[in-house]
PDB file of N, CA and C in Angstrom:
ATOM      1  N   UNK A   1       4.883 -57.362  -0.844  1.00  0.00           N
ATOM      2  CA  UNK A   1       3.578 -57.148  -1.405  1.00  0.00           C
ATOM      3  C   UNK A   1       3.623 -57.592  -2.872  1.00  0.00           C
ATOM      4  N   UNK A   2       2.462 -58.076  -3.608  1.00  0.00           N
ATOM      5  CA  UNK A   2       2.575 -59.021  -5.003  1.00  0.00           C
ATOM      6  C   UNK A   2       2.046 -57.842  -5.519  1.00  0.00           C
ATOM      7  N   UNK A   3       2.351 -57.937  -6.779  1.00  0.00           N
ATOM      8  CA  UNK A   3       1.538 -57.051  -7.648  1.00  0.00           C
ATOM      9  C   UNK A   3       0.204 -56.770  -8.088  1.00  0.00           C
ATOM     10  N   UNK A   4      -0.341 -58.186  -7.470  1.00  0.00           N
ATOM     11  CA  UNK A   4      -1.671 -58.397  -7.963  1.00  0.00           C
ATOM     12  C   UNK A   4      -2.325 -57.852  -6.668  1.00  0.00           C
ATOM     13  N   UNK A   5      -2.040 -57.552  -5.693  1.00  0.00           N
ATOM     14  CA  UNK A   5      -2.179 -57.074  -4.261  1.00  0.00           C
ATOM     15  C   UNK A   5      -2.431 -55.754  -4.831  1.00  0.00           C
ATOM     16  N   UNK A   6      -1.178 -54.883  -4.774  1.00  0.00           N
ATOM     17  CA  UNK A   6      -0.753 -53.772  -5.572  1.00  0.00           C
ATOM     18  C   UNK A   6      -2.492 -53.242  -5.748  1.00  0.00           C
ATOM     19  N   UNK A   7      -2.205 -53.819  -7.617  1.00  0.00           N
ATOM     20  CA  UNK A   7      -3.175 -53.672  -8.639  1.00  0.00           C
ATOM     21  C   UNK A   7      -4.719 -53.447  -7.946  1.00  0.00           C
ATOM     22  N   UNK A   8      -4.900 -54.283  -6.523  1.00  0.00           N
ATOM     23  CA  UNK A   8      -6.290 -54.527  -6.340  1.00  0.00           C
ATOM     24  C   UNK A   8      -6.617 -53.514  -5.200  1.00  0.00           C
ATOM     25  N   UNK A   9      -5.282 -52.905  -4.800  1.00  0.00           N
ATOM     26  CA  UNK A   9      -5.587 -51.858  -3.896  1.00  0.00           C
ATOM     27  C   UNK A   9      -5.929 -50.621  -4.768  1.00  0.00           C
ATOM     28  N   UNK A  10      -5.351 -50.313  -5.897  1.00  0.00           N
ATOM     29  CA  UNK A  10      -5.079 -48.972  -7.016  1.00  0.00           C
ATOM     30  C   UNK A  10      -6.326 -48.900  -7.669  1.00  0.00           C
ATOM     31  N   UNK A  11      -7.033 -50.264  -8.010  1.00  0.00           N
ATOM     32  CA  UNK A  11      -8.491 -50.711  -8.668  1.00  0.00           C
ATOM     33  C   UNK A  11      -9.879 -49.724  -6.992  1.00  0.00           C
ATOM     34  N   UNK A  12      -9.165 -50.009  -5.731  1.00  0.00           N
ATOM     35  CA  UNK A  12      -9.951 -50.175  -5.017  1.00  0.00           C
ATOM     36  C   UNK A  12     -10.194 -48.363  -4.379  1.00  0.00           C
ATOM     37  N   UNK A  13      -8.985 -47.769  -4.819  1.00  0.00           N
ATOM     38  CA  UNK A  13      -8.577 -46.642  -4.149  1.00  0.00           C
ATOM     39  C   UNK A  13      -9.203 -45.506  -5.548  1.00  0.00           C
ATOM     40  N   UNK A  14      -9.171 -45.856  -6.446  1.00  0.00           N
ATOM     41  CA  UNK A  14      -9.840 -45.413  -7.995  1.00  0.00           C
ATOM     42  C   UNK A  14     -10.813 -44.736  -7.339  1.00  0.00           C
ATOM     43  N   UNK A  15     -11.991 -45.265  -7.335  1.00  0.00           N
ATOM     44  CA  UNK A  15     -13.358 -44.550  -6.700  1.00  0.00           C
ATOM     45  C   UNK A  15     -13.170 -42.833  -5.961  1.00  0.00           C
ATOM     46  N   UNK A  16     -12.542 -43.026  -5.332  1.00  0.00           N
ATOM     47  CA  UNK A  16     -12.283 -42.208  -4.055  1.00  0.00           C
ATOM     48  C   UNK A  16     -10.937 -40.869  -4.535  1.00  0.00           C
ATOM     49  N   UNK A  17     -10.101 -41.488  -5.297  1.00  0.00           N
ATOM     50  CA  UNK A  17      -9.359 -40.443  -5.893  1.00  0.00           C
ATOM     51  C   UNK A  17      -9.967 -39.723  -7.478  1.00  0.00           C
ATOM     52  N   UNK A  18     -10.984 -40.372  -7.650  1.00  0.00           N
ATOM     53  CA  UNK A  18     -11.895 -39.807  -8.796  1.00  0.00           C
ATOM     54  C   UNK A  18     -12.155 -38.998  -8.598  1.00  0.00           C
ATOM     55  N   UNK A  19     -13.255 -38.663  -7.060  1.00  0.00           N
ATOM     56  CA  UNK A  19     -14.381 -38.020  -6.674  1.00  0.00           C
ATOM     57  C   UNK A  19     -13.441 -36.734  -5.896  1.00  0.00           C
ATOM     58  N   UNK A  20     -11.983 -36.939  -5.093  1.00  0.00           N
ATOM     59  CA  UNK A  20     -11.222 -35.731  -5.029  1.00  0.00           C
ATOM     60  C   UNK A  20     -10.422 -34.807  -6.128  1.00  0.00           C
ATOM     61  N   UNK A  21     -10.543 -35.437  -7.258  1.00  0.00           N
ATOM     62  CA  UNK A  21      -9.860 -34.976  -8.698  1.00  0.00           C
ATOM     63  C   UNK A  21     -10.988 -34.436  -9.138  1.00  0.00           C
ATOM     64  N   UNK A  22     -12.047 -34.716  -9.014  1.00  0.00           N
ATOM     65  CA  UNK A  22     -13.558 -33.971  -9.484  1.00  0.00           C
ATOM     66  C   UNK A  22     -13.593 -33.155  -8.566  1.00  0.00           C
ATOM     67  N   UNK A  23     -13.682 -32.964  -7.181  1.00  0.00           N
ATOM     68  CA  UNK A  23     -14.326 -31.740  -5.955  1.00  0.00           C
ATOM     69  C   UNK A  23     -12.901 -30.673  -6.120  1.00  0.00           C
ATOM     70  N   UNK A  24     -11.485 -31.286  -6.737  1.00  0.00           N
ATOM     71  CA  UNK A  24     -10.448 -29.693  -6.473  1.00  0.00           C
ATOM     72  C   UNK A  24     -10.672 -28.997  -8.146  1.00  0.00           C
ATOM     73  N   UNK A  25     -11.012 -30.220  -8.982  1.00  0.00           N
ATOM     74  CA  UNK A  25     -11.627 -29.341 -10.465  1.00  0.00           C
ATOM     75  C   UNK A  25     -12.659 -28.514  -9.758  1.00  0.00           C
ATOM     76  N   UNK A  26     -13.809 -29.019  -9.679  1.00  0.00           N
ATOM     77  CA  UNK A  26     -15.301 -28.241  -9.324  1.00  0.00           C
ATOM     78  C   UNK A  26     -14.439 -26.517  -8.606  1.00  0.00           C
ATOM     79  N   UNK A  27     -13.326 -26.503  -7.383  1.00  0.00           N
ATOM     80  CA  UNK A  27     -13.305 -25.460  -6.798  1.00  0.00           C
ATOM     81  C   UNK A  27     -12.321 -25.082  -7.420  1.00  0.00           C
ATOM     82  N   UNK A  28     -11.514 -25.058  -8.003  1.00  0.00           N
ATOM     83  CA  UNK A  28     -10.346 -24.337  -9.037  1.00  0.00           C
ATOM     84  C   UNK A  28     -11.475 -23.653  -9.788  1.00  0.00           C
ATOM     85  N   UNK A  29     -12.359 -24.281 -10.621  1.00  0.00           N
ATOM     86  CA  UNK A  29     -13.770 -24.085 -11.667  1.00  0.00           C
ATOM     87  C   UNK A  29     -14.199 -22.543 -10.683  1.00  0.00           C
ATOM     88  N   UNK A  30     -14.598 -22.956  -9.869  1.00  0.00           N
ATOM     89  CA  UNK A  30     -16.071 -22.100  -8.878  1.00  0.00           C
ATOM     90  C   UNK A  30     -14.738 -20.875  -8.375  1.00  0.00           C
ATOM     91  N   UNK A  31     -13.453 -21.343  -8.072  1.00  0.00           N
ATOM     92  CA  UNK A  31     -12.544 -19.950  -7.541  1.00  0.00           C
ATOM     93  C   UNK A  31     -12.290 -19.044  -8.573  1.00  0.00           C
ATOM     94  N   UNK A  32     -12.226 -19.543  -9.920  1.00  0.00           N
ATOM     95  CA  UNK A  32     -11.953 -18.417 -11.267  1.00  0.00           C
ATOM     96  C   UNK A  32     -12.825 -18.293 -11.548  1.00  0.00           C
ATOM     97  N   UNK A  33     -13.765 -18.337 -11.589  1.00  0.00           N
ATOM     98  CA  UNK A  33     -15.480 -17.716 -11.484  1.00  0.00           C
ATOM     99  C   UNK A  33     -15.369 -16.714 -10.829  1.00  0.00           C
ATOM    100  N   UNK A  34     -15.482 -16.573  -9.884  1.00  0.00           N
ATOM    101  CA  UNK A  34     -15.052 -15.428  -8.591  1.00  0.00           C
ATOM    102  C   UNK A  34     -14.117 -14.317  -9.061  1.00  0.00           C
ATOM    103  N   UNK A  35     -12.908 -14.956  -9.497  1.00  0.00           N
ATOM    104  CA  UNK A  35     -12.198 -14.055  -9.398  1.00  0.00           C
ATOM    105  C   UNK A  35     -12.462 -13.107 -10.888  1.00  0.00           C
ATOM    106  N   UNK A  36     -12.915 -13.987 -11.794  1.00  0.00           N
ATOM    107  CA  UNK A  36     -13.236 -13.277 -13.168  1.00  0.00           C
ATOM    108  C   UNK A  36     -14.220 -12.586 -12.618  1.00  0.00           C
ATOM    109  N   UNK A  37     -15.362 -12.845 -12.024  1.00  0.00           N
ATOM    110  CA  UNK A  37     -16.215 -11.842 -11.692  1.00  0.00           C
ATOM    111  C   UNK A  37     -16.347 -10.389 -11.544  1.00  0.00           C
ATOM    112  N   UNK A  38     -15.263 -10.799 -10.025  1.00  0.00           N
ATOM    113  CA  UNK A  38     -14.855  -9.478  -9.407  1.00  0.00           C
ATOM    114  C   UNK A  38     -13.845  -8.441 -10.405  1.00  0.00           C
ATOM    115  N   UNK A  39     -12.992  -9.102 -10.889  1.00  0.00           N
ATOM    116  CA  UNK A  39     -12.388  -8.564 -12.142  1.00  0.00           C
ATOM    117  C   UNK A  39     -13.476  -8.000 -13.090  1.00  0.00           C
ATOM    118  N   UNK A  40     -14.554  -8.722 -13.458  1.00  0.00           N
ATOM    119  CA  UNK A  40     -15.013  -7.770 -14.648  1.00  0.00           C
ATOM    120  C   UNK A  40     -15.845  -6.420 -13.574  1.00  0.00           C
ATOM    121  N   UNK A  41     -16.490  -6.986 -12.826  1.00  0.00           N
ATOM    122  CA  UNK A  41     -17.104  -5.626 -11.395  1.00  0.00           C
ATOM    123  C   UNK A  41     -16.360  -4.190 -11.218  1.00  0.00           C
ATOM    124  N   UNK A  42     -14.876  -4.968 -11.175  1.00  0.00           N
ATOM    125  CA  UNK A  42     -14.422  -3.813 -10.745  1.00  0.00           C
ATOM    126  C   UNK A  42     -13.826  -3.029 -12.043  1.00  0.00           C
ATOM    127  N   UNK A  43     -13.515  -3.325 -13.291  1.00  0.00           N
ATOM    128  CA  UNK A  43     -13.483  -2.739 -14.686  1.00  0.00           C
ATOM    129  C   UNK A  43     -14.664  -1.932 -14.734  1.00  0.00           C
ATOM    130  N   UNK A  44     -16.015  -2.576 -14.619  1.00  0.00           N
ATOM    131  CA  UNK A  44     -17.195  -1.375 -14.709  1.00  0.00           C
ATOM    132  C   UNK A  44     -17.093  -0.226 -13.656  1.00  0.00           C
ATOM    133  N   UNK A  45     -16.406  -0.766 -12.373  1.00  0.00           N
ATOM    134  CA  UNK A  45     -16.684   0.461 -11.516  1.00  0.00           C
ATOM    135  C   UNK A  45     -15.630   1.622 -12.341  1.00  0.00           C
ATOM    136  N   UNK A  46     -14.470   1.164 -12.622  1.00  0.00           N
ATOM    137  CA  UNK A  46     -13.641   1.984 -13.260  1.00  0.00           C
ATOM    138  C   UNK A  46     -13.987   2.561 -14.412  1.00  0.00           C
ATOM    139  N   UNK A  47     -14.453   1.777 -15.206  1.00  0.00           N
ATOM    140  CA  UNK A  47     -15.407   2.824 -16.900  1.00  0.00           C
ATOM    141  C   UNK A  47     -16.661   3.775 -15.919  1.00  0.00           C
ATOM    142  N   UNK A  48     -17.409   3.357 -15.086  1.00  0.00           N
ATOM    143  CA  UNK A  48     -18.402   4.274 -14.838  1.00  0.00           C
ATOM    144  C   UNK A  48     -18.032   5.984 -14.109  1.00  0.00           C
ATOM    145  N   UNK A  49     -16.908   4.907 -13.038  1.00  0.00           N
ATOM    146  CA  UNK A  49     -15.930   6.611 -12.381  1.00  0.00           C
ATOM    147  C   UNK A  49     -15.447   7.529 -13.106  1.00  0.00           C
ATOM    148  N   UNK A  50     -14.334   6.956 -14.174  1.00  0.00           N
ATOM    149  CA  UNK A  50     -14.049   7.508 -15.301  1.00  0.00           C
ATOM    150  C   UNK A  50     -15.159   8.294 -15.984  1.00  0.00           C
ATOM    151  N   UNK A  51     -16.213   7.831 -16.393  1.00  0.00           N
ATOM    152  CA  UNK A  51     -17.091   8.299 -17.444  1.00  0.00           C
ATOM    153  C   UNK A  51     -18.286   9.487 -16.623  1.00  0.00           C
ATOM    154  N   UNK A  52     -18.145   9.329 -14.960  1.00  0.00           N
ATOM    155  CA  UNK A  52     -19.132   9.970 -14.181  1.00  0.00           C
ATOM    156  C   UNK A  52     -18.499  10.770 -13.471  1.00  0.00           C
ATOM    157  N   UNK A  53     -17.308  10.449 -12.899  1.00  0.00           N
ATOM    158  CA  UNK A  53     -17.279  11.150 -11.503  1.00  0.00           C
ATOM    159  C   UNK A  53     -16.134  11.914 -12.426  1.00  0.00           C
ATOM    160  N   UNK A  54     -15.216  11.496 -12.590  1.00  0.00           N
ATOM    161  CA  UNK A  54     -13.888  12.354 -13.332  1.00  0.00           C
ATOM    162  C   UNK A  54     -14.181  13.475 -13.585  1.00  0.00           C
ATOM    163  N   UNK A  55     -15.269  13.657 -14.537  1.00  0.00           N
ATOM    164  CA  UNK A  55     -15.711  15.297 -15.176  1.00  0.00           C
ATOM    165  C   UNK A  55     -16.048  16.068 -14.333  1.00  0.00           C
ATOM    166  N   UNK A  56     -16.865  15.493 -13.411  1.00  0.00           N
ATOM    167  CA  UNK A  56     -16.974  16.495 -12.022  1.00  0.00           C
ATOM    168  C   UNK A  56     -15.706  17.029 -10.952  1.00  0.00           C
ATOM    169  N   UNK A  57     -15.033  16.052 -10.919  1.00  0.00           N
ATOM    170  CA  UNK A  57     -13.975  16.592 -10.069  1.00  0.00           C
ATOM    171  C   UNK A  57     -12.973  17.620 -10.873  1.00  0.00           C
ATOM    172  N   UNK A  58     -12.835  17.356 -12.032  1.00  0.00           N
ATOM    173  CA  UNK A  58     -12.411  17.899 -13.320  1.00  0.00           C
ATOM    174  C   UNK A  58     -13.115  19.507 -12.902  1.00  0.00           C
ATOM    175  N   UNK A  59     -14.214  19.396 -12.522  1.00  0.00           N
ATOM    176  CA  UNK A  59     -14.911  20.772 -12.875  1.00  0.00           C
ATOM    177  C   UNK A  59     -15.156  21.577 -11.986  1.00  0.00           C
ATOM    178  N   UNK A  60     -15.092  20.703 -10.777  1.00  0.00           N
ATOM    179  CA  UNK A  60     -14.811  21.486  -9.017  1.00  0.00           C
ATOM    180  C   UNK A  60     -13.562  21.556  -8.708  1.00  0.00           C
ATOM    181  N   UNK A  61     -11.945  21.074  -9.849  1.00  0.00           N
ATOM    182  CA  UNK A  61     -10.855  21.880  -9.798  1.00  0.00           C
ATOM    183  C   UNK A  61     -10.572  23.108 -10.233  1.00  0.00           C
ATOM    184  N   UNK A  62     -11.141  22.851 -11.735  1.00  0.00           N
ATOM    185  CA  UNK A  62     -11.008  24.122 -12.219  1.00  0.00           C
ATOM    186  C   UNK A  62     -11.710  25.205 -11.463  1.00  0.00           C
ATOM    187  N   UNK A  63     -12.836  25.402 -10.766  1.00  0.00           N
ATOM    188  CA  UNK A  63     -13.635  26.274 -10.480  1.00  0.00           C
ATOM    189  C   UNK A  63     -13.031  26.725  -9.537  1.00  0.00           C
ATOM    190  N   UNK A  64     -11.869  25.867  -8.608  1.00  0.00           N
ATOM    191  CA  UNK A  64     -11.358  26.152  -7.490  1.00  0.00           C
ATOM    192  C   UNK A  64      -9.862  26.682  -7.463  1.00  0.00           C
ATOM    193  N   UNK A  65      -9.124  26.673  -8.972  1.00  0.00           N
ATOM    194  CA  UNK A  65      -8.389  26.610  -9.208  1.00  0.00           C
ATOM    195  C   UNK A  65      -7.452  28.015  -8.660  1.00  0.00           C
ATOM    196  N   UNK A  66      -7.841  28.771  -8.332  1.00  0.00           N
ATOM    197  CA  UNK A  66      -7.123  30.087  -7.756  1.00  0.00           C
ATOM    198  C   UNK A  66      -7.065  30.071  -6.314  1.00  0.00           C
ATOM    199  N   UNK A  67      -7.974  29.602  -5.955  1.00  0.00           N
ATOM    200  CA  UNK A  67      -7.742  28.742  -4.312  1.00  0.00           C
ATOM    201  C   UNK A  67      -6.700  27.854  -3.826  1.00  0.00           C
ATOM    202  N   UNK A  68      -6.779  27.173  -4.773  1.00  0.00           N
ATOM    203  CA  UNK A  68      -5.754  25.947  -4.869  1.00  0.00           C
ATOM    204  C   UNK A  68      -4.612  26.465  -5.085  1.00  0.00           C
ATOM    205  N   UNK A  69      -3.799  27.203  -5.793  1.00  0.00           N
ATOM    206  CA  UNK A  69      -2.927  27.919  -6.479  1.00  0.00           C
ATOM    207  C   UNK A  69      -2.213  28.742  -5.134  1.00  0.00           C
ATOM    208  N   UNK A  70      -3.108  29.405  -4.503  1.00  0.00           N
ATOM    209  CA  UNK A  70      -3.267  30.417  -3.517  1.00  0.00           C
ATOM    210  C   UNK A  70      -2.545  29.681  -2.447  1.00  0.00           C
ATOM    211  N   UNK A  71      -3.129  28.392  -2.088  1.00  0.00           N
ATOM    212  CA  UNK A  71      -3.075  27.472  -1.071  1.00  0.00           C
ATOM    213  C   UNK A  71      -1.430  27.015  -0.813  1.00  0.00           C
ATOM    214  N   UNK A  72      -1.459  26.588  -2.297  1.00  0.00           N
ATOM    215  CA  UNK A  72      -0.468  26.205  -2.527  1.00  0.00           C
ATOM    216  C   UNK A  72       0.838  27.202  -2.282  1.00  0.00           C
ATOM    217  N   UNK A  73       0.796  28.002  -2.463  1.00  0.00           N
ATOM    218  CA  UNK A  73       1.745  28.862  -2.786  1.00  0.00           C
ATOM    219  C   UNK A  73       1.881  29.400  -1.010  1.00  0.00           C
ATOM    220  N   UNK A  74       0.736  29.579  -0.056  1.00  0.00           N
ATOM    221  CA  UNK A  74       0.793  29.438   1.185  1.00  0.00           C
ATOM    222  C   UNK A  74       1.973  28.750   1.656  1.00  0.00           C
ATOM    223  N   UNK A  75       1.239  27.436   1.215  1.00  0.00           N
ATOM    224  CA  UNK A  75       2.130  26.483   2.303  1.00  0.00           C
ATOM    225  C   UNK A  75       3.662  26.058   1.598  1.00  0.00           C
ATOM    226  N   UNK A  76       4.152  26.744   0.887  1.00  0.00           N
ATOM    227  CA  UNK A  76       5.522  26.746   0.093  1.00  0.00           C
ATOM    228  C   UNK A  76       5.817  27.356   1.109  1.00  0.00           C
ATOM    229  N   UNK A  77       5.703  28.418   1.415  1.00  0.00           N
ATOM    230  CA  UNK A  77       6.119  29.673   1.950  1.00  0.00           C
ATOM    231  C   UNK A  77       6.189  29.310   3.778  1.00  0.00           C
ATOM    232  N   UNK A  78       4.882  28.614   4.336  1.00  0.00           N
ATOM    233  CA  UNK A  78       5.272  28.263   5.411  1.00  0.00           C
ATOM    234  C   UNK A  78       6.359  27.384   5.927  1.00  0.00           C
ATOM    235  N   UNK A  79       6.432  26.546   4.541  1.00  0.00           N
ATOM    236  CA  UNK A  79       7.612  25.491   4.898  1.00  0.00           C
ATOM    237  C   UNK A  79       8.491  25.787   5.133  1.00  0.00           C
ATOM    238  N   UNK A  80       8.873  27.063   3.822  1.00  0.00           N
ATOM    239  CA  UNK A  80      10.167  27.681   4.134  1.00  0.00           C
ATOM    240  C   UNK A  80      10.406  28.614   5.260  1.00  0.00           C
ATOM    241  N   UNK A  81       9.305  28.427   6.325  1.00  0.00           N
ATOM    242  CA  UNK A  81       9.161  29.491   7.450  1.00  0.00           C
ATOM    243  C   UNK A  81       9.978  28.576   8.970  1.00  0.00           C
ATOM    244  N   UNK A  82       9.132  27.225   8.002  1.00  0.00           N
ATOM    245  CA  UNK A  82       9.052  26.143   9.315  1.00  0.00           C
ATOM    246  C   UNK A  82      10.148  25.917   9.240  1.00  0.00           C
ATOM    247  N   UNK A  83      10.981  25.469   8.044  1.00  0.00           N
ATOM    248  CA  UNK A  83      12.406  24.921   7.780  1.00  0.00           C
ATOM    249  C   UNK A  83      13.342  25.365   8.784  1.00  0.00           C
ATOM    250  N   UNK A  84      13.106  26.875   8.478  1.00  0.00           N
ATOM    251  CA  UNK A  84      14.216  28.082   9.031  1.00  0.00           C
ATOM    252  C   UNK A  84      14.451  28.057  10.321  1.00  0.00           C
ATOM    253  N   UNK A  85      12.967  28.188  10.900  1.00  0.00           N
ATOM    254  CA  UNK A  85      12.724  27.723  12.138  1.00  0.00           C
ATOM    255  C   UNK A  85      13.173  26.617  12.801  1.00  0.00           C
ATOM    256  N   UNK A  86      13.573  25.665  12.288  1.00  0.00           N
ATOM    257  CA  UNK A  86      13.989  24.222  12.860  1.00  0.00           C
ATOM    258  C   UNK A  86      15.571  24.041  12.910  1.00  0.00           C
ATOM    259  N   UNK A  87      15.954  24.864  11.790  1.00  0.00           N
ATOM    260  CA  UNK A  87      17.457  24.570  11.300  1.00  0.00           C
ATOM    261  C   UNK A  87      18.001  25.805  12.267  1.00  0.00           C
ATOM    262  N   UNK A  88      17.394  26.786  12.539  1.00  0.00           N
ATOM    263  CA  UNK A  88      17.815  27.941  13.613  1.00  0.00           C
ATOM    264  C   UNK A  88      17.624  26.893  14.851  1.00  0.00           C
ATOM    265  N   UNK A  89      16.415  26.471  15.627  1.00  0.00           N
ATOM    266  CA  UNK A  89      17.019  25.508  16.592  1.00  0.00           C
ATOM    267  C   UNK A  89      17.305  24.332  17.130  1.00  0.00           C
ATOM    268  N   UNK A  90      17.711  24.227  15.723  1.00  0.00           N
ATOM    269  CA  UNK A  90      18.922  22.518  15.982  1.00  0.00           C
ATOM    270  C   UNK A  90      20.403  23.319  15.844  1.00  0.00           C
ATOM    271  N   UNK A  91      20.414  24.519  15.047  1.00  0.00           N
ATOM    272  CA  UNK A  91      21.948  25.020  15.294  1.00  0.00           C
ATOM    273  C   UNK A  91      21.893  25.488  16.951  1.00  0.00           C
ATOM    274  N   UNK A  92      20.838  26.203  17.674  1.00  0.00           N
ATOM    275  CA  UNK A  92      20.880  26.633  18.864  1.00  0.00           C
ATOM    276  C   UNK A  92      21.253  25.476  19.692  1.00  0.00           C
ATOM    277  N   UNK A  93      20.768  24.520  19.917  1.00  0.00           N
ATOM    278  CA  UNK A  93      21.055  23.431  20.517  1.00  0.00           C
ATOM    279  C   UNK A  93      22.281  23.114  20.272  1.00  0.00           C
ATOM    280  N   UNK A  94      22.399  22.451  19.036  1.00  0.00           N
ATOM    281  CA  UNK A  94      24.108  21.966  18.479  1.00  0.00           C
ATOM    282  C   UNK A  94      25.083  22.987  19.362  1.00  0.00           C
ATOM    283  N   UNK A  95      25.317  23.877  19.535  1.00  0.00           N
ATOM    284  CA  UNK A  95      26.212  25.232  20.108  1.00  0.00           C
ATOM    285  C   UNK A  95      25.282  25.142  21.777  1.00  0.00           C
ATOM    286  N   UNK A  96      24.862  24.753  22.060  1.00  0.00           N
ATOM    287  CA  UNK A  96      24.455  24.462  23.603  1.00  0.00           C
ATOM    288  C   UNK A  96      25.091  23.096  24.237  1.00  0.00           C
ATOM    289  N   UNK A  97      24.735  22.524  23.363  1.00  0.00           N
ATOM    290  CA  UNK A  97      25.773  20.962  23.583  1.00  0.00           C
ATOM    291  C   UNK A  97      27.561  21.014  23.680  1.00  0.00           C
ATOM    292  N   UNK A  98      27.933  22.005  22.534  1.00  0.00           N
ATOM    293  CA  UNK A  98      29.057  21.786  21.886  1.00  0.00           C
ATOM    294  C   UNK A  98      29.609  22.764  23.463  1.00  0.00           C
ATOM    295  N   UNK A  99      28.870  23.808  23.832  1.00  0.00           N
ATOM    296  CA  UNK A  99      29.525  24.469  24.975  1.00  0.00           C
ATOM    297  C   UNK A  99      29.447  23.947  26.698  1.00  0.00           C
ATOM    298  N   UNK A 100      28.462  22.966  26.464  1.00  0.00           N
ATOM    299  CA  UNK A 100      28.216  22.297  27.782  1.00  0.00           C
ATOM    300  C   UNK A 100      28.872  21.520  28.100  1.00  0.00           C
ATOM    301  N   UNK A 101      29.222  20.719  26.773  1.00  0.00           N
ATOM    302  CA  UNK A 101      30.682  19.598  26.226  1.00  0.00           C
ATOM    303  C   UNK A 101      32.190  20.281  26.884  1.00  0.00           C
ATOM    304  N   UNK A 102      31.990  21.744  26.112  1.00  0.00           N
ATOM    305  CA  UNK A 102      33.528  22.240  26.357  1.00  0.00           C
ATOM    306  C   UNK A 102      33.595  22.566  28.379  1.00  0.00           C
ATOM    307  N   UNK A 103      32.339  22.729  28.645  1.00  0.00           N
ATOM    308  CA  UNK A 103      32.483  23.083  30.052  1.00  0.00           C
ATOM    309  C   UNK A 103      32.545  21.758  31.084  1.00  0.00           C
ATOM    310  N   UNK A 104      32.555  20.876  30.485  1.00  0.00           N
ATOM    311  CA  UNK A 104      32.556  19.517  31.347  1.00  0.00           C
ATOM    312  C   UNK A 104      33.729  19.106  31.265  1.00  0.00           C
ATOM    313  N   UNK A 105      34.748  19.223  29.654  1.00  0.00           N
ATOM    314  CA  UNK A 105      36.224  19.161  29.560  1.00  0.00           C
ATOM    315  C   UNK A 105      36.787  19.928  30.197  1.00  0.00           C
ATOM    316  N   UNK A 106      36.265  21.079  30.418  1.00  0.00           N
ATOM    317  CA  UNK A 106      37.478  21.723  31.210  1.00  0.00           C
ATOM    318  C   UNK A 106      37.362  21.435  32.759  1.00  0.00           C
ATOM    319  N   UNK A 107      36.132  21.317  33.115  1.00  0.00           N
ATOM    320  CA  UNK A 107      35.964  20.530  34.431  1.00  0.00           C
ATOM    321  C   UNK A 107      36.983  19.262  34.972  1.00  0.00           C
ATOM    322  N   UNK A 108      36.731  18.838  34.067  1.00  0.00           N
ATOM    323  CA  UNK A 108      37.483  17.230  34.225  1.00  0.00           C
ATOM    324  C   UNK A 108      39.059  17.429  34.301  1.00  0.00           C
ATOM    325  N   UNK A 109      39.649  18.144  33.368  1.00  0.00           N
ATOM    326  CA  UNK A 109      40.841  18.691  33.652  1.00  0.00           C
ATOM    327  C   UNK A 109      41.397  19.822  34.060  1.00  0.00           C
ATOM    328  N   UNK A 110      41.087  20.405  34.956  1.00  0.00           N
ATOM    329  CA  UNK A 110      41.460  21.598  35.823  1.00  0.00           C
ATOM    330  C   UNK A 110      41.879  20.911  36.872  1.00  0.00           C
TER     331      UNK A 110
END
């Protein structure tokens, strides 16, 4: 291929790689649009929650706050109910195994 070949294909192909170097600018352009958008959208939703809803929930804790406390202190107490409960029968089991074990050894060798 000559150069002047080359040259007249690169002259000819110009047009067409212009107009795709312009349409991925235009959507790079039009995608950070978007995304700045939604970025600044969702900053206001956050100053408005902050500035609206916060104080309220703020103010239906406190009001609830001996409930909560109460609640809390409940389910400490059940855990440590449930715990006990679980660790009593996984040891029951463990010692059901460990003797069903010893009764199958002695089976096997008698």
């Amino acid at each position: 291929m000559e150069t002047a070949e080359v040259e007249r294909m690169i002259e000819e192909s110009l047009p067409a790689i212009r107009e795709k170097f312009k349409n991925a600018i235009a959507e790079q352009i039009e995608r950070h649009a978007v995304e700045q958008a939604v970025a600044l959208v969702k900053a206001q939703v956050a100053e408005w929650t902050t500035a609206n809803i916060l104080p309220e929930i703020a103010k239906m804790l406190v009001a609830e706050k001996g409930g909560i406390i109460e609640a809390a202190q409940e389910a400490a107490k059940q855990i440590g109910v449930q715990m006990a409960a679980a660790l009593a029968t996984q040891a029951a089991e463990n010692m059901t195994r460990n003797w069903n074990l010893r009764k199958i050894v002695e089976a096997m060798f008698q």
